[in-house]
N, C-alpha and C. Protein backbone atom coordinates (compact mmCIF):
# COMPACT_ATOMS: atom_id res chain seq x y z
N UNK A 1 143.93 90.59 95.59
CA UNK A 1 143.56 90.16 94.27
C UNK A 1 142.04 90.04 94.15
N UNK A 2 141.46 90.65 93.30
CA UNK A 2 140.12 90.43 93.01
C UNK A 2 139.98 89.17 91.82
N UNK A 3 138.65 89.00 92.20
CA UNK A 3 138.39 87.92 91.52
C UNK A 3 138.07 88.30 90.23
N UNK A 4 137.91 88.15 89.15
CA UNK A 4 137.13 88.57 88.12
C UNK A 4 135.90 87.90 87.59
N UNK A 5 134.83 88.81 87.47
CA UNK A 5 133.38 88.20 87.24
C UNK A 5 133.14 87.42 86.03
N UNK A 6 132.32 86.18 86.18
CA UNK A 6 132.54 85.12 85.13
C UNK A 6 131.03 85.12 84.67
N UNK A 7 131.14 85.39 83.30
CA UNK A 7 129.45 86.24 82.99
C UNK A 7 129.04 85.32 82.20
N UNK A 8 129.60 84.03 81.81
CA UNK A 8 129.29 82.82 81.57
C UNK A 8 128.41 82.50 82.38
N UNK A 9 129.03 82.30 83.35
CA UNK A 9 128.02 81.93 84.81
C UNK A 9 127.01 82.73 85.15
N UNK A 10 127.41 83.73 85.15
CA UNK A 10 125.89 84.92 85.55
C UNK A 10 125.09 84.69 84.60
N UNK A 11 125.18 84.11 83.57
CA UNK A 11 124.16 84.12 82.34
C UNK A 11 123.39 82.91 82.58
N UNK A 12 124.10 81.97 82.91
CA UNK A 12 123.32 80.67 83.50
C UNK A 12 122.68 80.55 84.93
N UNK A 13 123.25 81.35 85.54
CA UNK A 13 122.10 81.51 86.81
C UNK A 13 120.97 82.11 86.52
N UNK A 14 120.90 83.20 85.97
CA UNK A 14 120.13 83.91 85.47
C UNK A 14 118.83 83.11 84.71
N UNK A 15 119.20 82.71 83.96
CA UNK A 15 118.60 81.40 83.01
C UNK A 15 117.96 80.75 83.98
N UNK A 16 118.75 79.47 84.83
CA UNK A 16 117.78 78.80 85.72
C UNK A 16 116.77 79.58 86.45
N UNK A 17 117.21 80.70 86.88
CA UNK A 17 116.62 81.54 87.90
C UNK A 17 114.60 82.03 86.91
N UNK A 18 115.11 82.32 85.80
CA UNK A 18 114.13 82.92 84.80
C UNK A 18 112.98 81.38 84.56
N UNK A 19 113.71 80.49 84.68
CA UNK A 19 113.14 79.32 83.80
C UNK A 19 112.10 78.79 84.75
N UNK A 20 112.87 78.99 86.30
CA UNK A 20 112.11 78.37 87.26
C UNK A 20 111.05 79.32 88.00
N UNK A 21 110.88 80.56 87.55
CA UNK A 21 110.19 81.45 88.39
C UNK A 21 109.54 82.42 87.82
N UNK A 22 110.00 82.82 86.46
CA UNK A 22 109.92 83.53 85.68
C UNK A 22 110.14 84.60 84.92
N UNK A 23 110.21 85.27 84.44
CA UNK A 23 111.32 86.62 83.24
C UNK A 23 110.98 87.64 84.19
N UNK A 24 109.86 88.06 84.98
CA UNK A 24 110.21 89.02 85.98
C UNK A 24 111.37 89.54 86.85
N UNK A 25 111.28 87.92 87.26
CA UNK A 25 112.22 87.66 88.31
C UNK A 25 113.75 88.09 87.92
N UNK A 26 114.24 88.19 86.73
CA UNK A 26 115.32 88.93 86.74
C UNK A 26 115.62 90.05 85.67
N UNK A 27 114.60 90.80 85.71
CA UNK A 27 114.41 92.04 85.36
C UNK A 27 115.16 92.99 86.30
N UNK A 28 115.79 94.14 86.19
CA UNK A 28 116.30 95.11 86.74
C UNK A 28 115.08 95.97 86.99
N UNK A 29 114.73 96.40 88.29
CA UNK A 29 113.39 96.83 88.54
C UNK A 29 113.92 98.24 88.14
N UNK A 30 114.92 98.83 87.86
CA UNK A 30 115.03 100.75 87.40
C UNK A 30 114.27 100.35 86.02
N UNK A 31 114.27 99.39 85.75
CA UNK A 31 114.28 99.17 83.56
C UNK A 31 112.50 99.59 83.78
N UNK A 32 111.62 99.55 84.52
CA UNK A 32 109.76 99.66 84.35
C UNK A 32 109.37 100.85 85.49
N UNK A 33 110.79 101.51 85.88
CA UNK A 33 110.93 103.01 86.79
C UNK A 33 110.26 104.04 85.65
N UNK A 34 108.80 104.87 86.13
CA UNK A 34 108.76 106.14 85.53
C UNK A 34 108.36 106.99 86.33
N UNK A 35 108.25 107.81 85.69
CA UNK A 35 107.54 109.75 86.67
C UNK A 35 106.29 108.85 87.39
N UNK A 36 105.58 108.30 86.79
CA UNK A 36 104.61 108.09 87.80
C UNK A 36 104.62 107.35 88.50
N UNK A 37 105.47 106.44 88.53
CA UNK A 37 105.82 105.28 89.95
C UNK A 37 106.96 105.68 90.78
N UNK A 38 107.28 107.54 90.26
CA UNK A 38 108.01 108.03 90.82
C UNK A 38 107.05 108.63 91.93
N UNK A 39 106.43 109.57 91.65
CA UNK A 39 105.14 109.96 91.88
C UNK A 39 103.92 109.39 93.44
N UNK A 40 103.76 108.25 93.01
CA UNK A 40 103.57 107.44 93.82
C UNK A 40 104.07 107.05 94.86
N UNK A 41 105.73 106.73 94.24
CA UNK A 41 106.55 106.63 95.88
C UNK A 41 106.47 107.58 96.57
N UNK A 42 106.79 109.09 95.99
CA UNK A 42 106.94 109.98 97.04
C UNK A 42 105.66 110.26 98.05
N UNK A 43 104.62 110.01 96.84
CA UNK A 43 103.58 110.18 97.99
C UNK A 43 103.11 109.01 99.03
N UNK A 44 103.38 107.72 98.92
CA UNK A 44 103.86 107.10 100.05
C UNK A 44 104.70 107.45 101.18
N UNK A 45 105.36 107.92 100.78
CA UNK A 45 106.74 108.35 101.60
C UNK A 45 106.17 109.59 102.47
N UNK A 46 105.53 110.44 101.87
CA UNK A 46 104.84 111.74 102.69
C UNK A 46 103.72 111.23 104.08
N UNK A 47 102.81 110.13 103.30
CA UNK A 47 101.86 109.79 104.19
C UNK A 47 102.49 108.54 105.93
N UNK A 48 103.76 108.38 104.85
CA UNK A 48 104.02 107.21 105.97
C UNK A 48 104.72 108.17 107.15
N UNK A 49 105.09 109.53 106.53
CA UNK A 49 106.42 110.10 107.54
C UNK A 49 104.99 110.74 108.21
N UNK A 50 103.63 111.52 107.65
CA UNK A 50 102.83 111.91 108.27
C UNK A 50 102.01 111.34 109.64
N UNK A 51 102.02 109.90 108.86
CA UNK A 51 101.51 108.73 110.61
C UNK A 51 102.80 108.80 111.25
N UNK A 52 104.21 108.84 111.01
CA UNK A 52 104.77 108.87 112.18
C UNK A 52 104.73 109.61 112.88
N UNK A 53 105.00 111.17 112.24
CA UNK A 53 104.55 112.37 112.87
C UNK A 53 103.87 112.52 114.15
N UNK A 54 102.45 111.56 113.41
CA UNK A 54 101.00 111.93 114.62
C UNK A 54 101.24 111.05 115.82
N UNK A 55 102.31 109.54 115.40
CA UNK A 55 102.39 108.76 116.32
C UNK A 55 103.38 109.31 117.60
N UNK A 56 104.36 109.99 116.70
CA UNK A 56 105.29 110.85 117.77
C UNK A 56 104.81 111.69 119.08
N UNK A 57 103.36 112.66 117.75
CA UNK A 57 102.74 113.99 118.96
C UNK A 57 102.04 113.14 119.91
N UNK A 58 101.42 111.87 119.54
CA UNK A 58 100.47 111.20 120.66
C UNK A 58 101.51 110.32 121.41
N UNK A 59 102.87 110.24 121.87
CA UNK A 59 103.42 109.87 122.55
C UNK A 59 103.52 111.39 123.17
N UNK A 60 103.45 112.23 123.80
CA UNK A 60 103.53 113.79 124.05
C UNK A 60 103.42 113.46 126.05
N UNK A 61 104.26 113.32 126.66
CA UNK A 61 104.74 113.61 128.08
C UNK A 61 103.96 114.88 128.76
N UNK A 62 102.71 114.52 129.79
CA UNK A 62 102.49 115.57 130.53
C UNK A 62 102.81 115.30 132.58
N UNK A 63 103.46 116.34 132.71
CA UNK A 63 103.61 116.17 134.40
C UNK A 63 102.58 115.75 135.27
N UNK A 64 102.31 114.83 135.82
CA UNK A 64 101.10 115.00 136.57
C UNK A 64 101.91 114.48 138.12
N UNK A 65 101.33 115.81 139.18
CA UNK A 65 101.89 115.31 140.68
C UNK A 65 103.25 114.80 140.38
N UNK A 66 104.40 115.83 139.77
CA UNK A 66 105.84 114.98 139.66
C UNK A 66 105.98 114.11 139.05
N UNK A 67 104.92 113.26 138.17
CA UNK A 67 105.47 112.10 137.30
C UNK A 67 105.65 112.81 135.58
N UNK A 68 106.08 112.39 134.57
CA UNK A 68 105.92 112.26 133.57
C UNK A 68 104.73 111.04 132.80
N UNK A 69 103.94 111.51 132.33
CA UNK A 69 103.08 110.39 131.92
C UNK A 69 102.47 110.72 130.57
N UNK A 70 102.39 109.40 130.16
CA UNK A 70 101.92 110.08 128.11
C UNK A 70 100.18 110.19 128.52
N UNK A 71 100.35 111.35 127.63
CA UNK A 71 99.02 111.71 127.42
C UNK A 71 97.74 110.99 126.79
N UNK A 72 98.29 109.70 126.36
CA UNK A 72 96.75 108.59 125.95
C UNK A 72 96.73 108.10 127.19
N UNK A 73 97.74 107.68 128.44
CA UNK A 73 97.51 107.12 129.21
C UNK A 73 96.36 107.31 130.38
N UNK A 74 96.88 108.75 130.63
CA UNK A 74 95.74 109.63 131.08
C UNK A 74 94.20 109.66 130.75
N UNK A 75 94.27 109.54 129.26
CA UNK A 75 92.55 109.95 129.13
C UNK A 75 92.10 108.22 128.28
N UNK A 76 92.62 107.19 129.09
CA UNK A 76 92.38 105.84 128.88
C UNK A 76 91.57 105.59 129.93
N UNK A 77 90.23 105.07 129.40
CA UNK A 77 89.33 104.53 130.49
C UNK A 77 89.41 102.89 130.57
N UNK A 78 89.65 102.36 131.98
CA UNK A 78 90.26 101.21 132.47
C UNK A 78 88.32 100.58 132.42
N UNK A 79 88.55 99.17 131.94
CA UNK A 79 87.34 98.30 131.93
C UNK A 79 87.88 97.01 132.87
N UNK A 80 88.08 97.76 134.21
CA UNK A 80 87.89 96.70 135.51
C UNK A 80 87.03 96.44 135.96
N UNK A 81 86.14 96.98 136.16
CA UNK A 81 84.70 97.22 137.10
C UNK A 81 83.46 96.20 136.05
N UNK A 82 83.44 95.44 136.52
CA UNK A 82 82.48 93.77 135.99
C UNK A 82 80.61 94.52 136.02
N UNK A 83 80.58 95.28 134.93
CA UNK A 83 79.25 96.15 134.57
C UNK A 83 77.69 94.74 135.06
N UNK A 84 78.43 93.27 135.46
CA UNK A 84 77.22 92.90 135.66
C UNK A 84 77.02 92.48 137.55
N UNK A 85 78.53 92.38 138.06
CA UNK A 85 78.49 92.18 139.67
C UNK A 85 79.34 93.37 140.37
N UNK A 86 79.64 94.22 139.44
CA UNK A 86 80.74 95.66 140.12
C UNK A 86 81.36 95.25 140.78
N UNK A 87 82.48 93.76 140.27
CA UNK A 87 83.15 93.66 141.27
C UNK A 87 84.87 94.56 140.55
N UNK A 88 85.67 94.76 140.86
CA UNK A 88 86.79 95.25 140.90
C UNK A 88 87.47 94.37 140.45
N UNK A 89 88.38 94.09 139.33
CA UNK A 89 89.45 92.87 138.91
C UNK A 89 90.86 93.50 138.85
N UNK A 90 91.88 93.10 139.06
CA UNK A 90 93.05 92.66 138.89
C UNK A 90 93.41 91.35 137.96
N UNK A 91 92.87 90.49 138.09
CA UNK A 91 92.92 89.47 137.38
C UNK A 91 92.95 89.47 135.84
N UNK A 92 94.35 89.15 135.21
CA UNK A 92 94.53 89.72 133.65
C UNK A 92 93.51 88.24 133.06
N UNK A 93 93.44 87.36 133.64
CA UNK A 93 92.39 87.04 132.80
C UNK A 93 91.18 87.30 132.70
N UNK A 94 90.43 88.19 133.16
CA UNK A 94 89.30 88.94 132.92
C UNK A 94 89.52 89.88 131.73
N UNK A 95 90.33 90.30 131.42
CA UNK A 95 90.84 91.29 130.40
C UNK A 95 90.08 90.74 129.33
N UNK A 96 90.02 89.28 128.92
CA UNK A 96 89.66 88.48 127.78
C UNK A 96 88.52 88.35 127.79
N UNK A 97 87.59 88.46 128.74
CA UNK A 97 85.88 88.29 129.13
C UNK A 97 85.87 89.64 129.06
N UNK A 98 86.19 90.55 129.57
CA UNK A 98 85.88 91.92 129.49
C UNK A 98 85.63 92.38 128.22
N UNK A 99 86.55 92.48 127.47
CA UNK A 99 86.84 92.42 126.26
C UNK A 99 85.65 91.91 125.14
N UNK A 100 85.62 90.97 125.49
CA UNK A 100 84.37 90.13 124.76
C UNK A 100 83.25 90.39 124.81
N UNK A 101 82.85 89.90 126.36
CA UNK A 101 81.88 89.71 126.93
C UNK A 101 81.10 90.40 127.85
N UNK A 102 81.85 91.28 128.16
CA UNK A 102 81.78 92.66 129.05
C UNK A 102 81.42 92.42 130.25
N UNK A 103 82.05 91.47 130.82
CA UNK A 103 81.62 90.69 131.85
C UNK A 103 83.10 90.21 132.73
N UNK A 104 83.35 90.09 133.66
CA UNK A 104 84.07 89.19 134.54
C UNK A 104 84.10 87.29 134.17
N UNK A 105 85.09 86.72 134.51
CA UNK A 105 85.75 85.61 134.37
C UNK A 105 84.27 84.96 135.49
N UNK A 106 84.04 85.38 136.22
CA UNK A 106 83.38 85.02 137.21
C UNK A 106 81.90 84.74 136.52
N UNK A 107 81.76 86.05 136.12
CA UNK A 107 80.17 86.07 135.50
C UNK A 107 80.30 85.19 134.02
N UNK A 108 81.06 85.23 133.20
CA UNK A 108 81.16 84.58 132.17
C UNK A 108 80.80 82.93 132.77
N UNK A 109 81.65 82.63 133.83
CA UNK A 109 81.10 80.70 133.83
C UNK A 109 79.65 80.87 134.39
N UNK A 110 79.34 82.25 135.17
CA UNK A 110 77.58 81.85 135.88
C UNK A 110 77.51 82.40 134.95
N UNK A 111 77.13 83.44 134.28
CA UNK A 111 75.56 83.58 132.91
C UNK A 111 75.86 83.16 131.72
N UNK A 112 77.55 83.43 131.33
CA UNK A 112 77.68 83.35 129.50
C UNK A 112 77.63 82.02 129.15
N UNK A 113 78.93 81.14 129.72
CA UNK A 113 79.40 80.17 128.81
C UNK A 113 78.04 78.81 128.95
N UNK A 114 78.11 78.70 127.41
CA UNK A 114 77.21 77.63 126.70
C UNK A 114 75.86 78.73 126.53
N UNK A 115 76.00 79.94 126.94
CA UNK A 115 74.61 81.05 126.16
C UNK A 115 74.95 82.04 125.88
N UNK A 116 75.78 81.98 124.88
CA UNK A 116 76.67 82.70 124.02
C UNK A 116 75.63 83.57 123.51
N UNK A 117 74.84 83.08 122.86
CA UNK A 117 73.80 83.65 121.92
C UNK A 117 72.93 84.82 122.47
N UNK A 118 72.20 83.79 123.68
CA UNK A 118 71.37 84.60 124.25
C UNK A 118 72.00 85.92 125.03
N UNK A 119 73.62 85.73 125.35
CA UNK A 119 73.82 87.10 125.74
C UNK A 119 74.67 87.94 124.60
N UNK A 120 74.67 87.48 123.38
CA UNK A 120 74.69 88.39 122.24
C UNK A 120 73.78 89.37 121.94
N UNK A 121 72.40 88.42 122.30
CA UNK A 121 70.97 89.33 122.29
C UNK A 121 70.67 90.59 123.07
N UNK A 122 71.38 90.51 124.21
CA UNK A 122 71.40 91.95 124.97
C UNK A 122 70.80 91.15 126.38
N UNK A 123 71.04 89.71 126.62
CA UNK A 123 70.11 89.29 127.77
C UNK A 123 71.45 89.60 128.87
N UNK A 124 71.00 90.30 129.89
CA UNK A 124 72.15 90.11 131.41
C UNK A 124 70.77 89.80 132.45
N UNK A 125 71.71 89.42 133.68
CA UNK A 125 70.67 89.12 134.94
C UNK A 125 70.56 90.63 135.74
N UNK A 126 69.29 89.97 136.38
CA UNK A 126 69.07 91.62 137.15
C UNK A 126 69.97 91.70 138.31
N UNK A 127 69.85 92.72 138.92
CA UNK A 127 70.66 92.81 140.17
C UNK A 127 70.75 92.11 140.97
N UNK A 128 68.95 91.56 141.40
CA UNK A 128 68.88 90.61 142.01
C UNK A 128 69.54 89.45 142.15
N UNK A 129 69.85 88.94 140.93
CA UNK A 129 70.33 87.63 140.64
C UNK A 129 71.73 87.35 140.74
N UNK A 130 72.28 88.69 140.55
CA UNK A 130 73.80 88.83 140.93
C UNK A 130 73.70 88.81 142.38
């Protein structure tokens, strides 16, 4: 048995719904549909399927020595190497000083932190000092 729709009621939801939010709000969005917001969608629709596209080809699998490996991985240059003591990190929290500061966790507490500024300016220590 189906129920049958009580349009009494739909008329009063509707109502509160309009009163509290406004006459947009229960507009049938086909009723302000034309060619040109037709238009528009499709060409959304072209550009969005086009970035997937490119995102697909740059996931692209090359063999290297028996492995399979994506091809950004390959030509990704790794920022381990601490450009102010060359030391070598593993340590994922350097990732966040690196990143920043272009520096090691290490070098960040000896030269950066509290001279933020001055090594915004382009100041690093000489070799020596490392």
């Amino acid at each position: 048995m189906k129920k049958q729709k009580d349009f009494n009621t739909i008329a009063k939801i509707e109502k509160a719904i309009a009163k509290k939010f406004g006459q947009k709000t229960i507009i049938n969005p086909k009723s302000s549909w034309d060619d040109e917001k037709e238009k528009e969608y499709l060409q959304q629709l072209k550009e969005f399927y086009s970035k997937q596209r490119k995102k697909a080809d740059n996931g692209e699998k090359i063999e290297e020595e028996g492995f399979l490996l994506s091809k950004n991985l390959i030509s990704k240059e790794s920022k381990r190497v601490c450009p102010v003591c060359d030391q070598y990190s593993f340590d994922l929290k350097d990732d966040l000083y690196m990143n920043k500061f272009e520096c090691c966790r290490k070098c960040y507490i000896q030269w950066v932190e509290y001279r933020e500024e001055r090594w915004a300016t382009g100041w690093r220590p000489n070799k020596e000092q490392t």
